[in-house]
PDB file of N, CA and C in Angstrom:
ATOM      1  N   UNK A   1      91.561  71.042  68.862  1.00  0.00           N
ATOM      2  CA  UNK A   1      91.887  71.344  70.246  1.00  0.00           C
ATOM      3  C   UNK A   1      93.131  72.218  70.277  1.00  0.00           C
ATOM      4  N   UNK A   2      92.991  72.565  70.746  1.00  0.00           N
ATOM      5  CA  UNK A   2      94.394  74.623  71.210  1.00  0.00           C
ATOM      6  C   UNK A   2      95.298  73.507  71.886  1.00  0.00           C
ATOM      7  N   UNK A   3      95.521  72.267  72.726  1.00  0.00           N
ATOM      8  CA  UNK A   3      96.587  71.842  73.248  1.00  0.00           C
ATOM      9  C   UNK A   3      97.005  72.555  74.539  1.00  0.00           C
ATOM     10  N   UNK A   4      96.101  72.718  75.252  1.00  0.00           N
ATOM     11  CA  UNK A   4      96.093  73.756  76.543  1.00  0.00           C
ATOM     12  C   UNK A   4      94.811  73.300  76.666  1.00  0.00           C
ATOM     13  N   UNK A   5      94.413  73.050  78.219  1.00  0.00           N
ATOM     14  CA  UNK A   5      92.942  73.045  78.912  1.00  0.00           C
ATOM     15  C   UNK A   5      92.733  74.350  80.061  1.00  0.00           C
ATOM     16  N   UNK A   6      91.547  74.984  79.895  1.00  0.00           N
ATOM     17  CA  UNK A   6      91.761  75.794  81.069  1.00  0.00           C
ATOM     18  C   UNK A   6      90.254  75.667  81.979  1.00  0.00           C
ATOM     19  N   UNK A   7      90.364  75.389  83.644  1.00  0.00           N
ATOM     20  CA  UNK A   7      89.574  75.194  84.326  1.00  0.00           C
ATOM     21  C   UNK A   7      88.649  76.354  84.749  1.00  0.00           C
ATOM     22  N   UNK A   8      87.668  77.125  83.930  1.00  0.00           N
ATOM     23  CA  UNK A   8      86.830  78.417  84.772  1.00  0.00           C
ATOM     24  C   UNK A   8      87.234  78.720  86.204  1.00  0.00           C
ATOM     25  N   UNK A   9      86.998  77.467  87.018  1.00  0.00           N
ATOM     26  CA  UNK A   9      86.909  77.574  88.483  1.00  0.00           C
ATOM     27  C   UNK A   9      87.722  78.021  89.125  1.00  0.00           C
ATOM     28  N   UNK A  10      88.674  77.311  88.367  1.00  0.00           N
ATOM     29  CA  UNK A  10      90.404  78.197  88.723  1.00  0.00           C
ATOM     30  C   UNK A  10      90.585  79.309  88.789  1.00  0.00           C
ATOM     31  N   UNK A  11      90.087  79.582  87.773  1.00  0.00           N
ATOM     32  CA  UNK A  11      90.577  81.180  87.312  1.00  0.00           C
ATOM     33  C   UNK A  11      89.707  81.941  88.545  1.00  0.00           C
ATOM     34  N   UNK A  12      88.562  82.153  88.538  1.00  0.00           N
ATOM     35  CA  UNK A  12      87.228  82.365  89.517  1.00  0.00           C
ATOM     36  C   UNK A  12      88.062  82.266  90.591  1.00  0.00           C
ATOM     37  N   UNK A  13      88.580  81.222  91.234  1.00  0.00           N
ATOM     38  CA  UNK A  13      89.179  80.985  92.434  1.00  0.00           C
ATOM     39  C   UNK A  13      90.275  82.067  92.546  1.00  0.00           C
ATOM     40  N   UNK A  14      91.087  82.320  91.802  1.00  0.00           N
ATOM     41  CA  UNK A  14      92.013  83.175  92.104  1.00  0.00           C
ATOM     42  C   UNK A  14      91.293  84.555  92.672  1.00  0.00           C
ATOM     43  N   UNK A  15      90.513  84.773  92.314  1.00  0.00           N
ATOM     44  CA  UNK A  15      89.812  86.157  92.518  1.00  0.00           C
ATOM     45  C   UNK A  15      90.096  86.892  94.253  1.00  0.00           C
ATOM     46  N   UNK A  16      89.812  85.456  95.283  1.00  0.00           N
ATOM     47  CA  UNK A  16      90.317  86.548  96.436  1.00  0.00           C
ATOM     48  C   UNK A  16      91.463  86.756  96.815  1.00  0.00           C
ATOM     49  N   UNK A  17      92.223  86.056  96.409  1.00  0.00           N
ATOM     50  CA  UNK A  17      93.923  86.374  96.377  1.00  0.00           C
ATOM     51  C   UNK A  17      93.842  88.218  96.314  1.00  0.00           C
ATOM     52  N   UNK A  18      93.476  88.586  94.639  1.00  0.00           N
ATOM     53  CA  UNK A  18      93.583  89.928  94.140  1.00  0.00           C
ATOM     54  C   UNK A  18      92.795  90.643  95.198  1.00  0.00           C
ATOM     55  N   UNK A  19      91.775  90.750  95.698  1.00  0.00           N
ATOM     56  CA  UNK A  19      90.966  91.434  96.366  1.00  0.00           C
ATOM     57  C   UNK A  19      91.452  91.380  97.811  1.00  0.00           C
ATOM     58  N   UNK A  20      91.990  90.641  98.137  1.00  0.00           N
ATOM     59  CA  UNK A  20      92.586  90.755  99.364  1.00  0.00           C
ATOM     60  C   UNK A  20      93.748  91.371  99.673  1.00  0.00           C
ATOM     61  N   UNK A  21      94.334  91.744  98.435  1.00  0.00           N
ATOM     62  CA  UNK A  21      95.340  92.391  98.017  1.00  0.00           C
ATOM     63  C   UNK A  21      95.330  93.749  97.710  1.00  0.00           C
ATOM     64  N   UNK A  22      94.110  94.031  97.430  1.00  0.00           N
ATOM     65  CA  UNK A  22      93.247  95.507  96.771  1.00  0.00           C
ATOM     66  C   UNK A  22      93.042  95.640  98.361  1.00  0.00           C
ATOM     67  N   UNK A  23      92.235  94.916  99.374  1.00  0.00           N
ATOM     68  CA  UNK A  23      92.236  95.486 100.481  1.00  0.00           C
ATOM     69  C   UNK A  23      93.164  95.995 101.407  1.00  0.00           C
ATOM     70  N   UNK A  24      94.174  95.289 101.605  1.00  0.00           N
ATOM     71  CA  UNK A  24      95.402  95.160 101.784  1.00  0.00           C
ATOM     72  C   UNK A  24      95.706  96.762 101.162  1.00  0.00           C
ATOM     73  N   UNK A  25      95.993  96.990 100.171  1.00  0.00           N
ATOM     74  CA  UNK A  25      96.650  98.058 100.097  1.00  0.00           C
ATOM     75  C   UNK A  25      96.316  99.620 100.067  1.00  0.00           C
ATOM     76  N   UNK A  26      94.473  98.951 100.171  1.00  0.00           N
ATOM     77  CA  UNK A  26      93.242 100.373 101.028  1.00  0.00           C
ATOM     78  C   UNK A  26      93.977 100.818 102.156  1.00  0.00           C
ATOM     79  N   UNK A  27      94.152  99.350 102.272  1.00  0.00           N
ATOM     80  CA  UNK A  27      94.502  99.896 104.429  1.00  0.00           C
ATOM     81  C   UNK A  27      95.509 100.631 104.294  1.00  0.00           C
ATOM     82  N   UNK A  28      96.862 100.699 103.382  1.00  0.00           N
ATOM     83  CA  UNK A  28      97.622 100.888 103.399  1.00  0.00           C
ATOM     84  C   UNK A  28      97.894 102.282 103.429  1.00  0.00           C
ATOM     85  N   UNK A  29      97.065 103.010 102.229  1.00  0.00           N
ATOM     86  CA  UNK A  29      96.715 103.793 101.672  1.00  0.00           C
ATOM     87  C   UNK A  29      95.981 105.206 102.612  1.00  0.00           C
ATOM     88  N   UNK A  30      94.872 104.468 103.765  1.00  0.00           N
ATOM     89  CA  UNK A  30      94.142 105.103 104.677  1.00  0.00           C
ATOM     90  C   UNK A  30      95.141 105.040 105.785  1.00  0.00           C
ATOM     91  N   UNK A  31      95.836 104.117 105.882  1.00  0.00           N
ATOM     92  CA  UNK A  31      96.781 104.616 107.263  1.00  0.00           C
ATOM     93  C   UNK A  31      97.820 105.838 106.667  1.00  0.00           C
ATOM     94  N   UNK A  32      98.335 105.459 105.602  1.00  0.00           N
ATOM     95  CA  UNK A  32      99.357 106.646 104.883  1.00  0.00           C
ATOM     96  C   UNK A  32      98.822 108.315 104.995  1.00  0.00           C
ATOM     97  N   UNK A  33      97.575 107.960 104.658  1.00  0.00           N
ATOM     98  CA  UNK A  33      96.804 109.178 104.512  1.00  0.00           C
ATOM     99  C   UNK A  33      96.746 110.158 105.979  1.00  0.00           C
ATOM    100  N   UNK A  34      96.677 109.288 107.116  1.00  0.00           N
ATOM    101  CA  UNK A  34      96.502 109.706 108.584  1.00  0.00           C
ATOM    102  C   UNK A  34      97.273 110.001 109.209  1.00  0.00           C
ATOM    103  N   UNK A  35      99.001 109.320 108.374  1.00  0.00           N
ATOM    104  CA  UNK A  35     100.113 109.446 109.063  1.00  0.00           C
ATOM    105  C   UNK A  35     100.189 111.101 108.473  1.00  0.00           C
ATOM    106  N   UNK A  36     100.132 111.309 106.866  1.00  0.00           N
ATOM    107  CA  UNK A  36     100.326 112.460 106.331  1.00  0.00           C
ATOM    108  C   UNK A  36      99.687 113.373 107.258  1.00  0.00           C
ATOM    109  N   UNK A  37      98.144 113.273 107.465  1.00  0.00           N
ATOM    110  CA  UNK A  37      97.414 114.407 107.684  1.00  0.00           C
ATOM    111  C   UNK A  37      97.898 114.775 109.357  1.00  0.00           C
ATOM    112  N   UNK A  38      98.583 113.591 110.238  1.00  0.00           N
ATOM    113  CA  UNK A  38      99.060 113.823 111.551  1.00  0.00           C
ATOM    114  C   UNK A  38     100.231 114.618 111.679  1.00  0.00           C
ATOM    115  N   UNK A  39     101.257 114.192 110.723  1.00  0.00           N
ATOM    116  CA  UNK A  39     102.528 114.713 110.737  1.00  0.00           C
ATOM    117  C   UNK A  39     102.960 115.755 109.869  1.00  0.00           C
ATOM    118  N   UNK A  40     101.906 116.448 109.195  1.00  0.00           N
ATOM    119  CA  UNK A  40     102.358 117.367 108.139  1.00  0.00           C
ATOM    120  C   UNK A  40     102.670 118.501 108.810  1.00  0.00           C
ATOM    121  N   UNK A  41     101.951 118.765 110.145  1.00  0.00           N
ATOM    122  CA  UNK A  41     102.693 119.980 110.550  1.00  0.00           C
ATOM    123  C   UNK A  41     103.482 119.739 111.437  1.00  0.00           C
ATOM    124  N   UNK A  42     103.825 118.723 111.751  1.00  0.00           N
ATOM    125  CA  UNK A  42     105.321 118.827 112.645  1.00  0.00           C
ATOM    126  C   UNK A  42     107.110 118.759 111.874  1.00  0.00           C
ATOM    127  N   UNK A  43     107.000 119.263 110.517  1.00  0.00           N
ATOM    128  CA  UNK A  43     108.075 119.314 109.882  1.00  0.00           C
ATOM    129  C   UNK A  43     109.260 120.622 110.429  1.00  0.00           C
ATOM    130  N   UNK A  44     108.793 121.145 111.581  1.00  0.00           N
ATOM    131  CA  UNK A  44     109.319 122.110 111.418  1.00  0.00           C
ATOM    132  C   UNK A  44     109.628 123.376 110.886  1.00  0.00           C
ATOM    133  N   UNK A  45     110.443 124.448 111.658  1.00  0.00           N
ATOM    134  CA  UNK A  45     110.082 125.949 111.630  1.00  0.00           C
ATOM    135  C   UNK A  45     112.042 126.339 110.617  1.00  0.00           C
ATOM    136  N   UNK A  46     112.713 125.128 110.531  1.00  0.00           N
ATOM    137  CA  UNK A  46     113.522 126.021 109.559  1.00  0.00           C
ATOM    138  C   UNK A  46     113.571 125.252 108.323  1.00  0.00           C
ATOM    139  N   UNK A  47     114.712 125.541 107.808  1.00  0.00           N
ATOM    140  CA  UNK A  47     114.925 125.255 106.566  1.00  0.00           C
ATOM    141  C   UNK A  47     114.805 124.606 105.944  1.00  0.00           C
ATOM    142  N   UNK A  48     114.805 122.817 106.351  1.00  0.00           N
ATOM    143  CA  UNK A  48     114.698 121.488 106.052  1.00  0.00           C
ATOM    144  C   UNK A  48     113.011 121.461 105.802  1.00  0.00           C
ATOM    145  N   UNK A  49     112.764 121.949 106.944  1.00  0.00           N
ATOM    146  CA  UNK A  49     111.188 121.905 107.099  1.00  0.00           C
ATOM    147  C   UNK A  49     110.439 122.473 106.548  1.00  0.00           C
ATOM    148  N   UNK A  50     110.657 123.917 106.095  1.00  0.00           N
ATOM    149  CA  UNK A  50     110.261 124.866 104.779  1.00  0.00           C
ATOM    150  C   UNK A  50     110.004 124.032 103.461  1.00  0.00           C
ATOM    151  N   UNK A  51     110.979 123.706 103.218  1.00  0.00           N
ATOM    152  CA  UNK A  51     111.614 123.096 102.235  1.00  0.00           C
ATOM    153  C   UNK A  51     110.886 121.523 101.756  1.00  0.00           C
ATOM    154  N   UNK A  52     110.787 121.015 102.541  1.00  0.00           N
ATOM    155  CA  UNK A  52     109.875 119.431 102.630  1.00  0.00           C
ATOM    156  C   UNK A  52     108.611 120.477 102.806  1.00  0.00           C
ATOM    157  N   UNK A  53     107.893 120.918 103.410  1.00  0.00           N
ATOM    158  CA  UNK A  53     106.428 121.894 103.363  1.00  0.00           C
ATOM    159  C   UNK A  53     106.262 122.162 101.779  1.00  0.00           C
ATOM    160  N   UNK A  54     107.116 122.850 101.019  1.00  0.00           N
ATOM    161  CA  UNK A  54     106.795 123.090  99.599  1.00  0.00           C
ATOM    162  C   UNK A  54     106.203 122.075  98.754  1.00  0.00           C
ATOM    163  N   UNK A  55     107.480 120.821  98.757  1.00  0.00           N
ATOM    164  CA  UNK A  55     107.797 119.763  98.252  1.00  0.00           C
ATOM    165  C   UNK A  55     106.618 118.437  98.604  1.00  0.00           C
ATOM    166  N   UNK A  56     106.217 118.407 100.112  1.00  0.00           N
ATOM    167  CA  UNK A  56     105.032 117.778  99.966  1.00  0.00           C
ATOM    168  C   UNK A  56     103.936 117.434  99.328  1.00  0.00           C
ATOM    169  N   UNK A  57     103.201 118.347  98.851  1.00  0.00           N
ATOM    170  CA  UNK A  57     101.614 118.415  98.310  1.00  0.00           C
ATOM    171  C   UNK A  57     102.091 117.193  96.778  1.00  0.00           C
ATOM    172  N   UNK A  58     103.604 117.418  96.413  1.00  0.00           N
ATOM    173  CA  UNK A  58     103.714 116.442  95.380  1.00  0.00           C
ATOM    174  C   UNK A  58     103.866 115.281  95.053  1.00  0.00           C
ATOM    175  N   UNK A  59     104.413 115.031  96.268  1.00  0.00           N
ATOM    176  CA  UNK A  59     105.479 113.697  97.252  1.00  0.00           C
ATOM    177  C   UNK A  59     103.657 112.799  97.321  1.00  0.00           C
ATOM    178  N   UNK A  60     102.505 113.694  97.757  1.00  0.00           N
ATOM    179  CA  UNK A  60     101.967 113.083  98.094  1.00  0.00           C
ATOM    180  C   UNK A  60     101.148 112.365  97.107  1.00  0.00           C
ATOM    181  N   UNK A  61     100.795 113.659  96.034  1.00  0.00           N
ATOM    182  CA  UNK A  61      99.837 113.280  94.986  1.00  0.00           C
ATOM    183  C   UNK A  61     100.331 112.052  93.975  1.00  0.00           C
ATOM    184  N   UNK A  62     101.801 112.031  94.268  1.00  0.00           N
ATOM    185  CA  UNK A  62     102.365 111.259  93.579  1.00  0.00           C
ATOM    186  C   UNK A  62     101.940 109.653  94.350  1.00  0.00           C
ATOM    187  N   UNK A  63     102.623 109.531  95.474  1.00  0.00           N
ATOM    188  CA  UNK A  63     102.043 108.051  96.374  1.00  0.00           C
ATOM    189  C   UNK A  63     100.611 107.718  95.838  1.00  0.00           C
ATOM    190  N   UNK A  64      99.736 108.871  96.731  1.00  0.00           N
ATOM    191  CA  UNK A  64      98.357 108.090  96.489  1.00  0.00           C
ATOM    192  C   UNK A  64      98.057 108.052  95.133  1.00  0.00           C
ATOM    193  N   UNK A  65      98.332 108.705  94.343  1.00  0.00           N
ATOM    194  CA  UNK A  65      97.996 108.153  92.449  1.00  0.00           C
ATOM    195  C   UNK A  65      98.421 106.921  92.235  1.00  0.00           C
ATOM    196  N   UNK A  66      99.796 106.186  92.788  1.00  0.00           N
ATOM    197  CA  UNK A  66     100.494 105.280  92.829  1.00  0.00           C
ATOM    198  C   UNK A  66      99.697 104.135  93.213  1.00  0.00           C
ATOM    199  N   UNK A  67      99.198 104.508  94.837  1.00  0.00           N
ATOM    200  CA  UNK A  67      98.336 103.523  95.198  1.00  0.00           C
ATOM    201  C   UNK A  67      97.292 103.441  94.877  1.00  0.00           C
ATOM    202  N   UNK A  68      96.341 104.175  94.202  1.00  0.00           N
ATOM    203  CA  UNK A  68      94.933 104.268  93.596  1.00  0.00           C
ATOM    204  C   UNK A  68      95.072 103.013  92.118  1.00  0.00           C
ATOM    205  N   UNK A  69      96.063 103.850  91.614  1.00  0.00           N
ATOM    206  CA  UNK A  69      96.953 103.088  90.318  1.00  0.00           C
ATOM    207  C   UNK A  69      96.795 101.692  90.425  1.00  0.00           C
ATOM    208  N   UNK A  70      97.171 101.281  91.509  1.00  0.00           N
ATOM    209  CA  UNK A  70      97.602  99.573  92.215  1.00  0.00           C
ATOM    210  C   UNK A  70      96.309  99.366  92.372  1.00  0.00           C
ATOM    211  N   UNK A  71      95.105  99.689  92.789  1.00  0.00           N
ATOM    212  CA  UNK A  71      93.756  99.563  93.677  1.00  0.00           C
ATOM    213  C   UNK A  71      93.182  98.882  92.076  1.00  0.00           C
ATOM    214  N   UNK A  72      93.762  99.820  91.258  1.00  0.00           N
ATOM    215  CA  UNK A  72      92.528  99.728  90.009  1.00  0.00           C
ATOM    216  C   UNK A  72      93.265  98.758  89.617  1.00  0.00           C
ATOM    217  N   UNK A  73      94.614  98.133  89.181  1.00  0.00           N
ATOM    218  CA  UNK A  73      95.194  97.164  88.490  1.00  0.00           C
ATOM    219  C   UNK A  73      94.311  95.975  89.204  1.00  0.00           C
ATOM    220  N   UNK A  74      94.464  96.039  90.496  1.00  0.00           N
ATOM    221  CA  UNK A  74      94.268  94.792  91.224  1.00  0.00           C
ATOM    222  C   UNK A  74      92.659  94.156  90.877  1.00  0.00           C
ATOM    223  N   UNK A  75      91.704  95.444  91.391  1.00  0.00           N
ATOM    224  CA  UNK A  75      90.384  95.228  90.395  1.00  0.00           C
ATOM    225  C   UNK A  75      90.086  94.992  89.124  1.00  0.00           C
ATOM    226  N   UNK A  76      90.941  95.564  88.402  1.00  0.00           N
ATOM    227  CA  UNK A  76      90.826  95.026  86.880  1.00  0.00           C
ATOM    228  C   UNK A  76      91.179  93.814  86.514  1.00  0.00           C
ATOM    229  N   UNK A  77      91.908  93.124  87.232  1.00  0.00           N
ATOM    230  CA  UNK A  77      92.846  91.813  87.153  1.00  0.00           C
ATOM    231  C   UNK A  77      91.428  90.773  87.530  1.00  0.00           C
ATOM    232  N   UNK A  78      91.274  91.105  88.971  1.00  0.00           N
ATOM    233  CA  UNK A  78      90.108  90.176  89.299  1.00  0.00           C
ATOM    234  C   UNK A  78      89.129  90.159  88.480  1.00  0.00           C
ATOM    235  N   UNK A  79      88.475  91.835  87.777  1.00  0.00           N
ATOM    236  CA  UNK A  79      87.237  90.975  86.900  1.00  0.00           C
ATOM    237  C   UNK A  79      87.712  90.719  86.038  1.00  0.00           C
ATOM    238  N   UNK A  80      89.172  90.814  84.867  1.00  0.00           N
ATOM    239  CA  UNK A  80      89.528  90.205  84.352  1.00  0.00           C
ATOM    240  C   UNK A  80      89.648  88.244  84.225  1.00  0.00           C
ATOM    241  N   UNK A  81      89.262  88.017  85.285  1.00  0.00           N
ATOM    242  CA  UNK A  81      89.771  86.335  85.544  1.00  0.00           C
ATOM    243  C   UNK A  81      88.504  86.395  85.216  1.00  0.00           C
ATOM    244  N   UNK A  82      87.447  86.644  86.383  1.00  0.00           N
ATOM    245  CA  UNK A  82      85.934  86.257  86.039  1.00  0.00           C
ATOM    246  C   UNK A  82      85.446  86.660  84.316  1.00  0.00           C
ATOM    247  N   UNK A  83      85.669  87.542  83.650  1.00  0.00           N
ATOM    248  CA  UNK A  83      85.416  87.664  82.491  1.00  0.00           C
ATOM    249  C   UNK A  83      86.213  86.418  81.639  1.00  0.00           C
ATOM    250  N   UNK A  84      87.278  86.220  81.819  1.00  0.00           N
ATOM    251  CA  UNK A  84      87.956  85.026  81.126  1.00  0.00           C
ATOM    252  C   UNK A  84      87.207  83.626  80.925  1.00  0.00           C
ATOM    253  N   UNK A  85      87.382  83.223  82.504  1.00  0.00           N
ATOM    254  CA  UNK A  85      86.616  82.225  82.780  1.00  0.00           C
ATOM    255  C   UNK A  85      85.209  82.012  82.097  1.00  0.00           C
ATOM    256  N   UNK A  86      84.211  83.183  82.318  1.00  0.00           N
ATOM    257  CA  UNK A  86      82.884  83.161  81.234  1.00  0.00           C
ATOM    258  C   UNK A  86      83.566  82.768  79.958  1.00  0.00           C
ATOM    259  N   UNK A  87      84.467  83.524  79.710  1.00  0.00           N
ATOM    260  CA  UNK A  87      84.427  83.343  77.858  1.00  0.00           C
ATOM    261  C   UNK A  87      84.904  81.426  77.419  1.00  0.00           C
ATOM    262  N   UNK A  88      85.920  81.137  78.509  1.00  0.00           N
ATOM    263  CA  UNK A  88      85.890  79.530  78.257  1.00  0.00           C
ATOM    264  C   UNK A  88      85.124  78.983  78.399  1.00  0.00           C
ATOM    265  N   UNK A  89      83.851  79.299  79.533  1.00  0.00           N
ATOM    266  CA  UNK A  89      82.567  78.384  79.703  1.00  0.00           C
ATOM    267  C   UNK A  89      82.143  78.527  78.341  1.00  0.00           C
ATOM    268  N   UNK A  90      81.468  79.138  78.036  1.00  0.00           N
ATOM    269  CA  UNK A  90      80.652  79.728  76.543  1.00  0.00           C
ATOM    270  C   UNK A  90      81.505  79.332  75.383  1.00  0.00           C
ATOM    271  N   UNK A  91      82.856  79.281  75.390  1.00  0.00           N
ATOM    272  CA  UNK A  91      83.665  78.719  74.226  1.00  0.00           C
ATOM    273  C   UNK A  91      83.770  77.235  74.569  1.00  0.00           C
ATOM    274  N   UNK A  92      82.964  76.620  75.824  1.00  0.00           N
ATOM    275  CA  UNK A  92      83.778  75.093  75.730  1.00  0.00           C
ATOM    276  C   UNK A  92      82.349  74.677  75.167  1.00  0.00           C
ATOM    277  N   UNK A  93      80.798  74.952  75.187  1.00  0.00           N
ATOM    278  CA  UNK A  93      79.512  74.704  75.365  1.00  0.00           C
ATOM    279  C   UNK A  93      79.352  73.578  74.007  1.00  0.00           C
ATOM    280  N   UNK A  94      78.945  73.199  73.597  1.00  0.00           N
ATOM    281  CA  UNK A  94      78.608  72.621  72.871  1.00  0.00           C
ATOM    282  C   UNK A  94      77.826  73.056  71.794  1.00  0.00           C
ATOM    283  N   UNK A  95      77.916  73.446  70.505  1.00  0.00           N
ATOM    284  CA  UNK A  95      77.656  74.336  69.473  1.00  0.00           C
ATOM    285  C   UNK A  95      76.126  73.586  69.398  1.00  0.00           C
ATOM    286  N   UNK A  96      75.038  74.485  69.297  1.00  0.00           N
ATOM    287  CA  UNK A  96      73.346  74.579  68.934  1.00  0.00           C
ATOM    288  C   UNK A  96      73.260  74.047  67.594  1.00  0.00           C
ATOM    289  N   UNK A  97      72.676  73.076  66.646  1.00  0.00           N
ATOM    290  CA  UNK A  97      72.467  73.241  65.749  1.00  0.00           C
ATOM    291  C   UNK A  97      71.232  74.049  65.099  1.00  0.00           C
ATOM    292  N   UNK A  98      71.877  75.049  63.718  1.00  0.00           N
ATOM    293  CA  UNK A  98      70.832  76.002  63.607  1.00  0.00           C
ATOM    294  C   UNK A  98      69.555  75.601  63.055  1.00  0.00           C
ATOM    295  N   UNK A  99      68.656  76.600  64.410  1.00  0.00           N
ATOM    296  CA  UNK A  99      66.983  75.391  63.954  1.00  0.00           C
ATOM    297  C   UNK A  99      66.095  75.969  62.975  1.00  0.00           C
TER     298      UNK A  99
END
């Protein structure tokens, strides 16, 4: 015995925590996106505003990579648990003798 027990169900259970969290930060992501696409041209006609106009397109690619980044951790995490959990079911089973 490893001296550690681990419950499948548990793990399984955690799953909508992450996904609600992945949704959570869709929304986040699609409102960001609307604020950008609303306010990109009201930066203004001088210098500041020139200036942030250049600097944008990077500001942005950078966020949403950020948050895409987060989208996929969060999904990978969740089927990570469910893949776990299988492998303890199948590692707790009771060994076949060979017939």
């Amino acid at each position: 015995m490893s001296g550690y027990h681990v419950r499948p169900a548990t793990l399984r259970g955690q799953t909508p925590r992450y996904e609600e969290q992945r949704n959570h930060v869709e929304q986040v992501r699609d409102n960001l996106s609307a604020a950008f696409a609303r306010d990109r041209n009201t930066l203004g006609h001088d210098e500041y505003g020139a200036e942030l106009a250049k600097k944008l397109p990077a500001i942005e690619e950078a966020v949403f990579t950020a948050l895409q980044n987060l989208i996929t951790e969060l999904d990978d995490t969740s089927t990570g648990l469910h893949v776990t959990a299988r492998a303890y079911e199948l590692a707790d089973r009771p060994r076949q003798p060979n017939s």
